[in-house]
PDB file of N, CA and C in Angstrom:
ATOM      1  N   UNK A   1       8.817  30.938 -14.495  1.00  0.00           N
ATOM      2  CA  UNK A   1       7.804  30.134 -15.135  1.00  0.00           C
ATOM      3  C   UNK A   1       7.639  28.832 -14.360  1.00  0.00           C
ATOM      4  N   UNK A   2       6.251  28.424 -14.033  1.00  0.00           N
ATOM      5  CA  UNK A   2       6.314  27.177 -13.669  1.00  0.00           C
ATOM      6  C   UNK A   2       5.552  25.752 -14.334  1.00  0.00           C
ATOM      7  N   UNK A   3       5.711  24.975 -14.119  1.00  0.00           N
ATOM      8  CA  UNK A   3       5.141  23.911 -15.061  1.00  0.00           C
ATOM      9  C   UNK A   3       4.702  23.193 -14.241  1.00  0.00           C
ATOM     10  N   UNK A   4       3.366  22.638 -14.545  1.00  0.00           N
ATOM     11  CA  UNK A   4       2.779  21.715 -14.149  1.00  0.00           C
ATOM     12  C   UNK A   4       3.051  20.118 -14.365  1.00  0.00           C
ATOM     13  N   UNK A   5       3.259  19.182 -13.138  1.00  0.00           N
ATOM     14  CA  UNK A   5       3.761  17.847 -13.494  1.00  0.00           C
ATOM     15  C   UNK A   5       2.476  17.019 -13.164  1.00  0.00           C
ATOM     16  N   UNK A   6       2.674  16.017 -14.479  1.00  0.00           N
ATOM     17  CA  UNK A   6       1.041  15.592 -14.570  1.00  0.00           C
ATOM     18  C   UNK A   6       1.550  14.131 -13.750  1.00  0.00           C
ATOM     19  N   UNK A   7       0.581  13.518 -12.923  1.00  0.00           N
ATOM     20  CA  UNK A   7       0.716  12.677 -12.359  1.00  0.00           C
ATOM     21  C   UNK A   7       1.061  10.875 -12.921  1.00  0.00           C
ATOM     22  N   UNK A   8       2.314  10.521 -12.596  1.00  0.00           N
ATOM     23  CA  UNK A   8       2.430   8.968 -13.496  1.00  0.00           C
ATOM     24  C   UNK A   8       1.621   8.097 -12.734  1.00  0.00           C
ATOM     25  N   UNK A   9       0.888   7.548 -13.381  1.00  0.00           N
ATOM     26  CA  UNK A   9       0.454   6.375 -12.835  1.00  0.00           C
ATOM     27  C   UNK A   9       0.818   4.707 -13.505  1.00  0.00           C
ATOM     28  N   UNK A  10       1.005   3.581 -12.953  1.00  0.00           N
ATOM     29  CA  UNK A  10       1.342   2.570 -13.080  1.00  0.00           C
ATOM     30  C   UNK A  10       0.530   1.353 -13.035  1.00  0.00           C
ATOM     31  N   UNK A  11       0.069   0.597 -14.194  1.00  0.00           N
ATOM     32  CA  UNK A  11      -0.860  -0.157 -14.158  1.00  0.00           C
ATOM     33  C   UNK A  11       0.104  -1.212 -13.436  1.00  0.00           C
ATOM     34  N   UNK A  12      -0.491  -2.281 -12.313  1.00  0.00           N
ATOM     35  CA  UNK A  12       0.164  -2.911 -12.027  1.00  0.00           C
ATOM     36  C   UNK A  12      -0.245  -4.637 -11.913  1.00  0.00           C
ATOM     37  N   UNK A  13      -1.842  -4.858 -11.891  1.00  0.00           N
ATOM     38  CA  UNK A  13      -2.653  -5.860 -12.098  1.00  0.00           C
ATOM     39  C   UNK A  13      -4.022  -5.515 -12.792  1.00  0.00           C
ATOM     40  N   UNK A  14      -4.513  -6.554 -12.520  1.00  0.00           N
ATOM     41  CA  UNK A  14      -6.105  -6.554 -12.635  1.00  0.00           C
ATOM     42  C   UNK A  14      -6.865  -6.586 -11.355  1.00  0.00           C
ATOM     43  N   UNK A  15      -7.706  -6.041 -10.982  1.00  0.00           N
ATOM     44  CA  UNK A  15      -8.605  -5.610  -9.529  1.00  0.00           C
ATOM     45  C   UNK A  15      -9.363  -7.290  -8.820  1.00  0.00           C
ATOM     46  N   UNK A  16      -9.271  -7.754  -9.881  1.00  0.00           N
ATOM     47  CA  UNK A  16      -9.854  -9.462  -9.248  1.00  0.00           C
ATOM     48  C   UNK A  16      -8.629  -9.885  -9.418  1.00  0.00           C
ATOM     49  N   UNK A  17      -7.427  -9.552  -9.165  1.00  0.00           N
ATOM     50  CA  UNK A  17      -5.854 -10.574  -8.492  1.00  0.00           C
ATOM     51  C   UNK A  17      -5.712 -10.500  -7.557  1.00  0.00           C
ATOM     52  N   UNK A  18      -6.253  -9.379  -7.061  1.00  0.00           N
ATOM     53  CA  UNK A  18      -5.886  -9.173  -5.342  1.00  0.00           C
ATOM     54  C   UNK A  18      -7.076  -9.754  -4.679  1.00  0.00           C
ATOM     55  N   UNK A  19      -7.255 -10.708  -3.670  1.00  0.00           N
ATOM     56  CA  UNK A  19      -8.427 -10.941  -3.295  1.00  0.00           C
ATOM     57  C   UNK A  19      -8.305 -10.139  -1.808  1.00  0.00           C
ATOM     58  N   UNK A  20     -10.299  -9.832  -1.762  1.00  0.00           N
ATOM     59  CA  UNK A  20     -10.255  -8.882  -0.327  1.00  0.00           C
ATOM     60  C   UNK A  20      -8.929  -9.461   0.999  1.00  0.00           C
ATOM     61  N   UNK A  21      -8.771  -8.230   1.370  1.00  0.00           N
ATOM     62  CA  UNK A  21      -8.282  -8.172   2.616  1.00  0.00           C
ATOM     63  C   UNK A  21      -6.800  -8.929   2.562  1.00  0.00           C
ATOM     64  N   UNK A  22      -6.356  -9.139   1.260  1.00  0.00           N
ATOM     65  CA  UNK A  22      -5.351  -9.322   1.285  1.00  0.00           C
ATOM     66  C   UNK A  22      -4.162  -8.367   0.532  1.00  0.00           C
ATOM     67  N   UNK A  23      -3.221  -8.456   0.218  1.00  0.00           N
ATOM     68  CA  UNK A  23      -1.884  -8.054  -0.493  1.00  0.00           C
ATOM     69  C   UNK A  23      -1.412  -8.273  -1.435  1.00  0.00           C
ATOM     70  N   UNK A  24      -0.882  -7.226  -2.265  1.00  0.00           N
ATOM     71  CA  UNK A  24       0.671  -8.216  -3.431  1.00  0.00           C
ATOM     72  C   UNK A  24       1.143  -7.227  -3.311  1.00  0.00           C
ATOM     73  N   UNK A  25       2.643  -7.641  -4.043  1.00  0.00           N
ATOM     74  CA  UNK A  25       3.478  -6.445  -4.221  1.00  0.00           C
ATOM     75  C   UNK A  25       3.931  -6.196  -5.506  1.00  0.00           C
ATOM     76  N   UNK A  26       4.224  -4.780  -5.752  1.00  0.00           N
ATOM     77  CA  UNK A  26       4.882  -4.495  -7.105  1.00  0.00           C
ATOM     78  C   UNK A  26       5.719  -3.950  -7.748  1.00  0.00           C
ATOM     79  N   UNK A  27       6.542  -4.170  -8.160  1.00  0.00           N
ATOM     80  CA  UNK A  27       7.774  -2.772  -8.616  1.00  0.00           C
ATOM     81  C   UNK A  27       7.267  -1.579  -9.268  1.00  0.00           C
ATOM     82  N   UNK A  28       7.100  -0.668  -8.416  1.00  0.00           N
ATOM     83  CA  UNK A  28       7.040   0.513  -9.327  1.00  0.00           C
ATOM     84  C   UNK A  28       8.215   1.445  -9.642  1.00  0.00           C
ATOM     85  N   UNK A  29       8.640   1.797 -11.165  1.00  0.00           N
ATOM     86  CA  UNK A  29       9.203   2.354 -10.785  1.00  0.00           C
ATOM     87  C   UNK A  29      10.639   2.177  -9.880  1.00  0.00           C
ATOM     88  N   UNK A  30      11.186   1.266  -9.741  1.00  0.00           N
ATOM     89  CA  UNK A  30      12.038   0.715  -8.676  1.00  0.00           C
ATOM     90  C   UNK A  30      11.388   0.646  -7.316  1.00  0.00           C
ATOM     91  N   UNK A  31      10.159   1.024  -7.164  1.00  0.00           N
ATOM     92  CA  UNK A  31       9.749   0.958  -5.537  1.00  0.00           C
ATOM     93  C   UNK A  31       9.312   0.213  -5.408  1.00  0.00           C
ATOM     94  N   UNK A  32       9.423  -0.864  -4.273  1.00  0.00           N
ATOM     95  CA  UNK A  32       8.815  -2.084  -4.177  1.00  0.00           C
ATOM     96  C   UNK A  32       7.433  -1.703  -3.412  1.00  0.00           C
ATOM     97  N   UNK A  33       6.138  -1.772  -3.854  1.00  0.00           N
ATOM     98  CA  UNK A  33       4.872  -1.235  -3.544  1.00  0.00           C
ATOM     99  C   UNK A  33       3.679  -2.380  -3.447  1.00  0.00           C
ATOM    100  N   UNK A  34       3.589  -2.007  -1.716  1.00  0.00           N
ATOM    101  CA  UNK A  34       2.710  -3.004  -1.083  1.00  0.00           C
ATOM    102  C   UNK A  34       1.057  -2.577  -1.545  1.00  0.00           C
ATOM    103  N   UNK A  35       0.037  -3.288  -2.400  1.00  0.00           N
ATOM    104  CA  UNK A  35      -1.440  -2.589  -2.973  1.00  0.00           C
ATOM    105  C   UNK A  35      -2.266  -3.655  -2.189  1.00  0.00           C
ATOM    106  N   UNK A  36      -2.835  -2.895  -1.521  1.00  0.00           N
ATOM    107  CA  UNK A  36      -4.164  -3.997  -0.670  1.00  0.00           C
ATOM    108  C   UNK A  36      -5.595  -3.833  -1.030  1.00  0.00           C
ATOM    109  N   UNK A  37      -6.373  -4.663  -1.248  1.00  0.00           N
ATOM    110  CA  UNK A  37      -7.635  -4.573  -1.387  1.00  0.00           C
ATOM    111  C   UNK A  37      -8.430  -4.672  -0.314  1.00  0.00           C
ATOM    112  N   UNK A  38      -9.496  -4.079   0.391  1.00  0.00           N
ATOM    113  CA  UNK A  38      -9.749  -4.493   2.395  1.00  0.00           C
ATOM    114  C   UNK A  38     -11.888  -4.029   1.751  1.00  0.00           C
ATOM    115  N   UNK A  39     -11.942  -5.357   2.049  1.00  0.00           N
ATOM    116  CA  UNK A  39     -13.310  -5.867   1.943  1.00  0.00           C
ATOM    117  C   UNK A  39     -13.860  -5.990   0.763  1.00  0.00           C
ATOM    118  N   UNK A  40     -15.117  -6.469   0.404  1.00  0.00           N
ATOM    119  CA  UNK A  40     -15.877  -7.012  -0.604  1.00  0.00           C
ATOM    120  C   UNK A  40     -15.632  -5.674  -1.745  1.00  0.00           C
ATOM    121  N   UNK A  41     -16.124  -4.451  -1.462  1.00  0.00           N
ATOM    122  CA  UNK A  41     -16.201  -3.050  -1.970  1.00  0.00           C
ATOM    123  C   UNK A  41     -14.422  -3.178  -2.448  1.00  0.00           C
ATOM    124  N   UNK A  42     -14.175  -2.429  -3.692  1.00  0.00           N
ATOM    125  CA  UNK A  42     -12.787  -1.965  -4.101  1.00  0.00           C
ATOM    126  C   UNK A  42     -12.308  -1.106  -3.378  1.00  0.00           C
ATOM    127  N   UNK A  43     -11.995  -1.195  -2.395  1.00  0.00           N
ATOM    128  CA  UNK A  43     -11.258  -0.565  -1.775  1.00  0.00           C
ATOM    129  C   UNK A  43      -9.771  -0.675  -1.974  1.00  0.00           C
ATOM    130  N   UNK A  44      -8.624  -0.066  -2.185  1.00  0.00           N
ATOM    131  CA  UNK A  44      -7.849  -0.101  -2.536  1.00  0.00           C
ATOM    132  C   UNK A  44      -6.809   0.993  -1.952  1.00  0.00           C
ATOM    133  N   UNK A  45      -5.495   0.748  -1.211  1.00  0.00           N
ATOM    134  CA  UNK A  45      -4.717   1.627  -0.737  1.00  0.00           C
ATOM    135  C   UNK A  45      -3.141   0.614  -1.091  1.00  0.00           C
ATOM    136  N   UNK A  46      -2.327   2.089  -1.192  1.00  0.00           N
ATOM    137  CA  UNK A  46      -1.277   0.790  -1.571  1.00  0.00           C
ATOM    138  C   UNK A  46       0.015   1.925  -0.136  1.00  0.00           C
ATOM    139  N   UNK A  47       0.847   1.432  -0.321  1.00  0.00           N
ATOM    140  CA  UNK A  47       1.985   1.775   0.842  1.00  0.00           C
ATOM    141  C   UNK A  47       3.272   1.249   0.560  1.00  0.00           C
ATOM    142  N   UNK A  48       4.345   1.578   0.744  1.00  0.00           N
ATOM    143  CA  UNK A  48       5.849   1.099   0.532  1.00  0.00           C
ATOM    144  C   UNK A  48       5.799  -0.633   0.934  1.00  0.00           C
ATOM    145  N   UNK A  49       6.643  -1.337   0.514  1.00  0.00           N
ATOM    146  CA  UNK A  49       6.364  -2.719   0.773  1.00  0.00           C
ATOM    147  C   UNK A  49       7.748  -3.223   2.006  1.00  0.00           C
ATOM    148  N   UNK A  50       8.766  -2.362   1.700  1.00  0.00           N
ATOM    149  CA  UNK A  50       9.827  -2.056   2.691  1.00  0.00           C
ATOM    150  C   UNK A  50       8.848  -2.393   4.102  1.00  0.00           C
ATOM    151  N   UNK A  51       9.646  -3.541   5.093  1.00  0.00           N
ATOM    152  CA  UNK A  51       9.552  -3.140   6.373  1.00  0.00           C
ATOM    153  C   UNK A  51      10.344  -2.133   6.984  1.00  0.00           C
ATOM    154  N   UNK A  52      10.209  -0.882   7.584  1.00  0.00           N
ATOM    155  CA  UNK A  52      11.664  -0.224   7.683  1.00  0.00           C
ATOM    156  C   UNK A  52      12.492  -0.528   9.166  1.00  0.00           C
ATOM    157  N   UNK A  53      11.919  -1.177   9.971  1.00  0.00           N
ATOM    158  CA  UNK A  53      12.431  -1.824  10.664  1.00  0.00           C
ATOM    159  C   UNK A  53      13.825  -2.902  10.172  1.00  0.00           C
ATOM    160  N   UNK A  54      12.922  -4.237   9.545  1.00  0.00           N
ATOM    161  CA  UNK A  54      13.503  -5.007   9.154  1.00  0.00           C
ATOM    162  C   UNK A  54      14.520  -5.087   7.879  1.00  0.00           C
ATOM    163  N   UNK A  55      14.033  -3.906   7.305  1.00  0.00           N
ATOM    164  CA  UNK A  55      14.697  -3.758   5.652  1.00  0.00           C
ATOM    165  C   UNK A  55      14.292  -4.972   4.729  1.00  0.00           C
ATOM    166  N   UNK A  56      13.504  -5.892   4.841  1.00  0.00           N
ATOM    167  CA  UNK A  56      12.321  -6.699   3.704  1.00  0.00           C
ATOM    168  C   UNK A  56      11.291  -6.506   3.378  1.00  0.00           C
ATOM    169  N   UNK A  57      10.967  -6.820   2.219  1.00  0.00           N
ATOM    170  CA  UNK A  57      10.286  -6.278   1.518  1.00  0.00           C
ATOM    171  C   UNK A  57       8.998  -7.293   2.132  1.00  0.00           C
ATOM    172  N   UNK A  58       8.154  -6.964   3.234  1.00  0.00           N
ATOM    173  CA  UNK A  58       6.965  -7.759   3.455  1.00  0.00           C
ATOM    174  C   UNK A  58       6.075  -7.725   3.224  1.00  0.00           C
ATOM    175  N   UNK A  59       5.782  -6.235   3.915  1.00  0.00           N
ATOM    176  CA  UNK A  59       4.308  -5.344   4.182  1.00  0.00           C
ATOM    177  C   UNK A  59       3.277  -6.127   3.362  1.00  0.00           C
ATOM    178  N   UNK A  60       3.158  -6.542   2.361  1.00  0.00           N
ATOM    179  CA  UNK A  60       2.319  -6.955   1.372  1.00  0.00           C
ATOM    180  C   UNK A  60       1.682  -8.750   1.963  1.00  0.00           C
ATOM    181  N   UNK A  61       2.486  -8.959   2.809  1.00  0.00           N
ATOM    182  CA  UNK A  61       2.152 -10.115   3.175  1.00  0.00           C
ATOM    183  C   UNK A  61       1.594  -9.980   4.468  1.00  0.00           C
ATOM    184  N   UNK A  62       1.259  -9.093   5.225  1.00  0.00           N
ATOM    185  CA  UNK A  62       1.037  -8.813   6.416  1.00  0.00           C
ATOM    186  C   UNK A  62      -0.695  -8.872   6.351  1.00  0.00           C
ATOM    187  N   UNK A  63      -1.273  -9.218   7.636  1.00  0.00           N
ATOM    188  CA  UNK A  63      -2.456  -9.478   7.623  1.00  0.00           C
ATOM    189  C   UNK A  63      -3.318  -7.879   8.003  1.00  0.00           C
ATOM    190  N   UNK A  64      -4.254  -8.085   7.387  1.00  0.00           N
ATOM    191  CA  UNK A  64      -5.211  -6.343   7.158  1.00  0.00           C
ATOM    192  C   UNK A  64      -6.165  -6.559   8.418  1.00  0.00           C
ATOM    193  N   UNK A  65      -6.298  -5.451   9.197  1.00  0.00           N
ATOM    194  CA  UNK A  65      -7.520  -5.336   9.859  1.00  0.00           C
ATOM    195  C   UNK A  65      -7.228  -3.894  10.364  1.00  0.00           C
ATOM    196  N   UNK A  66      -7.908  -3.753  11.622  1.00  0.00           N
ATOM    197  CA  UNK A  66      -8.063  -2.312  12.010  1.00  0.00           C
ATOM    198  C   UNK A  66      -7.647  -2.185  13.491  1.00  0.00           C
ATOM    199  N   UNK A  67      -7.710  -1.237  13.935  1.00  0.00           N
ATOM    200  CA  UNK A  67      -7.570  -0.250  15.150  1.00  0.00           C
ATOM    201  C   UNK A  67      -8.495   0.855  15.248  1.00  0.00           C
ATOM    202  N   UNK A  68      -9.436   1.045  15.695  1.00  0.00           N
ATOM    203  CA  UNK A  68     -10.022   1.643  15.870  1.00  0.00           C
ATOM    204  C   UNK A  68     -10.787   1.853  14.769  1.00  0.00           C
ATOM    205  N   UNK A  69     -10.324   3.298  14.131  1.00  0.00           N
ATOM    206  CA  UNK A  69     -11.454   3.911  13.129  1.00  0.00           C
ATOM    207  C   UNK A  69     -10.351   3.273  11.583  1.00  0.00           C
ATOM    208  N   UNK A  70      -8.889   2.575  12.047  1.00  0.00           N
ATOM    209  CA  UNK A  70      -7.693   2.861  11.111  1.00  0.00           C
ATOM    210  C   UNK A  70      -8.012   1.400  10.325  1.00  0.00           C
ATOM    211  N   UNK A  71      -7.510   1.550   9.167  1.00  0.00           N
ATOM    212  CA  UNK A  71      -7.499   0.540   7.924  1.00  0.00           C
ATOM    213  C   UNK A  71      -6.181   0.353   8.265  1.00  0.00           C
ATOM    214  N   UNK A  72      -5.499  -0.976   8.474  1.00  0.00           N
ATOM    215  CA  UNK A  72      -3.512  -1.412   9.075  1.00  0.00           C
ATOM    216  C   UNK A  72      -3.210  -2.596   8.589  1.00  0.00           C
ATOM    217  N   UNK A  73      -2.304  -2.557   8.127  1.00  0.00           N
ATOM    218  CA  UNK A  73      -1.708  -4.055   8.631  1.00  0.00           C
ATOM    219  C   UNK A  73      -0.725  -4.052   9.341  1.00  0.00           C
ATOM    220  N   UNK A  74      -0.727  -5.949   9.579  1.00  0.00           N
ATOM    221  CA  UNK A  74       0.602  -5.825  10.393  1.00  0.00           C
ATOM    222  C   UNK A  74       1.645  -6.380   9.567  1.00  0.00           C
ATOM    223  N   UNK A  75       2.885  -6.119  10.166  1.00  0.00           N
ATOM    224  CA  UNK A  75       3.830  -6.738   9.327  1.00  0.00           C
ATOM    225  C   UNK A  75       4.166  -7.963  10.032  1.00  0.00           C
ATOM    226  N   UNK A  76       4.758  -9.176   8.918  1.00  0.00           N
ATOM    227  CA  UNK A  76       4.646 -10.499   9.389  1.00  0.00           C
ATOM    228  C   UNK A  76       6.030 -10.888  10.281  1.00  0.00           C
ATOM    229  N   UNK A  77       7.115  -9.666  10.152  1.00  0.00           N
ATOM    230  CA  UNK A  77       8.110  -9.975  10.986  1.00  0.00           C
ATOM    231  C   UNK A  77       8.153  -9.320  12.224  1.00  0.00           C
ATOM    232  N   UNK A  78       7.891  -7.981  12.541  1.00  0.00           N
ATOM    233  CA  UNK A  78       7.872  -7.270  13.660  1.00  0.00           C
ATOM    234  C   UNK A  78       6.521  -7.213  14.307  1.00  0.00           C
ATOM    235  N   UNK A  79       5.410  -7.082  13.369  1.00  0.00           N
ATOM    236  CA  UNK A  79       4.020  -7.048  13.989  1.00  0.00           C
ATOM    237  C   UNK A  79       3.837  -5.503  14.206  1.00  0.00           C
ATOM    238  N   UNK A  80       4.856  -4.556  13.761  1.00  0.00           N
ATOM    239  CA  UNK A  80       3.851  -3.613  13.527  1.00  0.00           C
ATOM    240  C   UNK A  80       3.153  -3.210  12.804  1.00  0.00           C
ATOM    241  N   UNK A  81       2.113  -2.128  13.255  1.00  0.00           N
ATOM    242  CA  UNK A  81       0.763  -2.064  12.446  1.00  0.00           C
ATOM    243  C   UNK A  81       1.014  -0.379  11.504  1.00  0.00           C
ATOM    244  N   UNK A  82       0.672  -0.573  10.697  1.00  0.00           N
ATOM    245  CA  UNK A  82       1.003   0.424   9.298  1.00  0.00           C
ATOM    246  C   UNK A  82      -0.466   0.727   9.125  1.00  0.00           C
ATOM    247  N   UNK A  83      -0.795   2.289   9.185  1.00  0.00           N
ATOM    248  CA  UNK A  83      -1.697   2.726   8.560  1.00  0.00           C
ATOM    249  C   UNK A  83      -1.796   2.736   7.210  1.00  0.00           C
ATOM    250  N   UNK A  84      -3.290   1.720   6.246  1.00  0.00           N
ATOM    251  CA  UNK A  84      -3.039   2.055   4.855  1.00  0.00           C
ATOM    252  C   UNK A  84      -3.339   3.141   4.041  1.00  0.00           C
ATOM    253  N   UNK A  85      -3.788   4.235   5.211  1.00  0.00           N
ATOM    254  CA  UNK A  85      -4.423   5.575   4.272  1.00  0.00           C
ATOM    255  C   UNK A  85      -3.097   6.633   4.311  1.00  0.00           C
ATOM    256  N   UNK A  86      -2.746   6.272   5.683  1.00  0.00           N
ATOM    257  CA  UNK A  86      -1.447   7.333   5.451  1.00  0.00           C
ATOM    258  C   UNK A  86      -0.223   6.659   5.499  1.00  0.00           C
ATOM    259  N   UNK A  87       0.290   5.582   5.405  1.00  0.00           N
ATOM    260  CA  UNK A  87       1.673   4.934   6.084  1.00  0.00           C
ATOM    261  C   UNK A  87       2.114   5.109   7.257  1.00  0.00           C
ATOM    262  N   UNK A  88       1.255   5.819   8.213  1.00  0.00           N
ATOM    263  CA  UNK A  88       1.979   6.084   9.406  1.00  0.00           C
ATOM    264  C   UNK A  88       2.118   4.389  10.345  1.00  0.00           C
ATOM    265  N   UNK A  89       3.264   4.621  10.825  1.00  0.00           N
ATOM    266  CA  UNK A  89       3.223   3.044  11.927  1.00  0.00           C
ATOM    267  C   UNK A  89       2.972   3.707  12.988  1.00  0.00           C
ATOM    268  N   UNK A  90       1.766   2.564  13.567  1.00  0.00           N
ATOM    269  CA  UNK A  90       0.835   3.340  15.047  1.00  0.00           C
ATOM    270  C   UNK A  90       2.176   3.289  16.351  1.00  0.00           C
ATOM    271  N   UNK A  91       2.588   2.077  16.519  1.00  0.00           N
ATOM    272  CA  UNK A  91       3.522   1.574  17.331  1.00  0.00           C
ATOM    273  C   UNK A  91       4.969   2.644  16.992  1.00  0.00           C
ATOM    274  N   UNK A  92       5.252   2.819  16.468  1.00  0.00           N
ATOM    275  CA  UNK A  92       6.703   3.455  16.171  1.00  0.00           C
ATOM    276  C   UNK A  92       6.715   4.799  15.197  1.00  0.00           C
ATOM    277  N   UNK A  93       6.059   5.870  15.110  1.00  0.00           N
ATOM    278  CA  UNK A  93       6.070   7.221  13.571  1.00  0.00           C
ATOM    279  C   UNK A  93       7.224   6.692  12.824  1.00  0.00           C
ATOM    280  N   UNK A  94       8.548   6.785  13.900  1.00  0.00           N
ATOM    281  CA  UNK A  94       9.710   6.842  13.204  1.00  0.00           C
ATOM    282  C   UNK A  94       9.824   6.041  11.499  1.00  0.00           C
ATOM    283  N   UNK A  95       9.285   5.216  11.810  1.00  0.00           N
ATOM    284  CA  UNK A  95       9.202   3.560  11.058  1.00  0.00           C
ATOM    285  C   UNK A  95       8.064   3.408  10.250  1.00  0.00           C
ATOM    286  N   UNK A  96       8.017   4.742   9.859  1.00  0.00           N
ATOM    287  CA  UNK A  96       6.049   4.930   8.673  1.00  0.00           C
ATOM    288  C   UNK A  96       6.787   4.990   7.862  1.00  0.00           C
ATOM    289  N   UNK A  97       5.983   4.306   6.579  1.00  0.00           N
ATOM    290  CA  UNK A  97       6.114   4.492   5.708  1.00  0.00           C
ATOM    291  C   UNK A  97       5.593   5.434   4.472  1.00  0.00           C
ATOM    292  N   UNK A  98       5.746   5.529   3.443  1.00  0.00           N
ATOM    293  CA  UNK A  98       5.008   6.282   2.264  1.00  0.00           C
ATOM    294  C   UNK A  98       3.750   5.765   1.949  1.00  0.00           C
ATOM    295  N   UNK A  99       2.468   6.123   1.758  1.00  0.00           N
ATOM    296  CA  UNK A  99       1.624   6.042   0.871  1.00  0.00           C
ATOM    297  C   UNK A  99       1.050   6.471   0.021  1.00  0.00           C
ATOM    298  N   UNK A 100       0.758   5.371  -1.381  1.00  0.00           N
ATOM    299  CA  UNK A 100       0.552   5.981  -2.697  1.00  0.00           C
ATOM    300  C   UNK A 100      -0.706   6.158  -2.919  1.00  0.00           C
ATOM    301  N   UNK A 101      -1.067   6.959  -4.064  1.00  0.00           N
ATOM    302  CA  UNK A 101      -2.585   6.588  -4.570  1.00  0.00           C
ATOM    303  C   UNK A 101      -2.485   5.760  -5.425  1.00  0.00           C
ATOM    304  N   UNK A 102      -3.957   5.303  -5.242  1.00  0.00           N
ATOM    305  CA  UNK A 102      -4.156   3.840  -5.930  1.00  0.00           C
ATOM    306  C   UNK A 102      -5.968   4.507  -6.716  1.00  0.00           C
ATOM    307  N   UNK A 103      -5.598   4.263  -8.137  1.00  0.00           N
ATOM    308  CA  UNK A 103      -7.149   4.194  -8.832  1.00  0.00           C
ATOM    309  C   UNK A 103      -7.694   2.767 -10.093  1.00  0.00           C
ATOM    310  N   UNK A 104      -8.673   3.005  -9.884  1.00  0.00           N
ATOM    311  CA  UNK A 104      -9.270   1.462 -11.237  1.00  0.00           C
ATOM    312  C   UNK A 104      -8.998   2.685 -12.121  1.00  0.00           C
ATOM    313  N   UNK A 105      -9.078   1.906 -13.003  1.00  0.00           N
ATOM    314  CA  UNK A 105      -9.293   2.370 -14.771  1.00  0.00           C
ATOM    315  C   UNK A 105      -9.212   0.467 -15.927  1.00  0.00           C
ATOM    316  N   UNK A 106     -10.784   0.674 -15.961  1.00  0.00           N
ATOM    317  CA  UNK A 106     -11.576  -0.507 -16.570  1.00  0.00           C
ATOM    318  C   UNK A 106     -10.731  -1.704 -15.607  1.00  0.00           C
ATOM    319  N   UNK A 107     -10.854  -1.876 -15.205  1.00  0.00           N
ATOM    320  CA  UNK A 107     -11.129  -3.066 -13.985  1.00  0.00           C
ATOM    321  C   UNK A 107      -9.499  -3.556 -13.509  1.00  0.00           C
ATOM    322  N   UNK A 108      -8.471  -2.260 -13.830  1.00  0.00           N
ATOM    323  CA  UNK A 108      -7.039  -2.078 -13.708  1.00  0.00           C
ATOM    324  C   UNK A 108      -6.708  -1.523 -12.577  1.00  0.00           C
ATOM    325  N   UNK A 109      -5.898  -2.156 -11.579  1.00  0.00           N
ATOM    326  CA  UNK A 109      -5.416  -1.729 -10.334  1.00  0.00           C
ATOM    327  C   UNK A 109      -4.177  -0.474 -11.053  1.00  0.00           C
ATOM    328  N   UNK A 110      -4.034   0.665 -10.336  1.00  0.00           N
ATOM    329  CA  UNK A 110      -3.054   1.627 -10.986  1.00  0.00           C
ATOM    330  C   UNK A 110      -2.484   2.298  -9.848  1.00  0.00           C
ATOM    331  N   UNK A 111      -1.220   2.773  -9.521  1.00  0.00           N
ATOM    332  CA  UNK A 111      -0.325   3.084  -8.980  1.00  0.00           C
ATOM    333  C   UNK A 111       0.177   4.489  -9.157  1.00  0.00           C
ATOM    334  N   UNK A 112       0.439   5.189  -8.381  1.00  0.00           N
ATOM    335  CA  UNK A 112       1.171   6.708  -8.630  1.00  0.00           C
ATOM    336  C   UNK A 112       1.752   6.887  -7.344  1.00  0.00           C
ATOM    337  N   UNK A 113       3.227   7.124  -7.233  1.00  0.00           N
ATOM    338  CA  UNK A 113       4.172   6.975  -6.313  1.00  0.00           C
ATOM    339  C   UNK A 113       4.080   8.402  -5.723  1.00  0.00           C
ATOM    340  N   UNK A 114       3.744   8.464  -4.644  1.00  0.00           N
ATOM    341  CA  UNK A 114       3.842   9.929  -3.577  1.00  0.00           C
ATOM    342  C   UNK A 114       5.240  10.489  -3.721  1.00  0.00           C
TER     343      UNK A 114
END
């Protein structure tokens, strides 16, 4: 028999706390979870907040822009760049992280841990 596991999600702010193109972080769950907002539009991707390089919790403070076609930040201690759709780090795989989904529900930033 198998059972279906329904997805947790985690309210974690309100969608006007995060201002564009920037960061916060949040405990989910015990995971410390980096949620970015990247331009005017809700856009919203969130990613482990762990540097795994450094073992601090930054990512969330790291500045957003791109590479090419990629949505990244960098991190504020090593400077590498973290994909926010997949967690992959461009500079290093080894050193990617997880990424979560992120949805609104009435103007609520929400969280569900990969």
């Amino acid at each position: 028999m198998t059972t279906a596991t329904e997805t947790q999600w985690t309210a974690v702010c309100a969608a006007g706390d995060i201002l564009p193109d920037t960061g916060v972080c949040a405990l989910v769950d015990g995971v410390h979870v980096a949620i970015f907002r990247v331009g005017q539009q809700q856009d919203f991707y969130a990613i482990d907040n762990v540097d795994p390089k450094a073992g601090a919790s930054v990512l969330s403070r790291g500045l957003v822009g791109s590479i090419g076609e990629r949505i990244v930040v960098a991190s504020p201690l090593y400077k590498n760049h973290f994909d926010l759709r997949s967690g992959e780090c461009i500079e290093a795989p080894e050193h990617s992280v997880r990424a979560h989904e992120v949805r609104l529900q009435e103007g609520r930033v929400l969280v569900a841990l990969a």
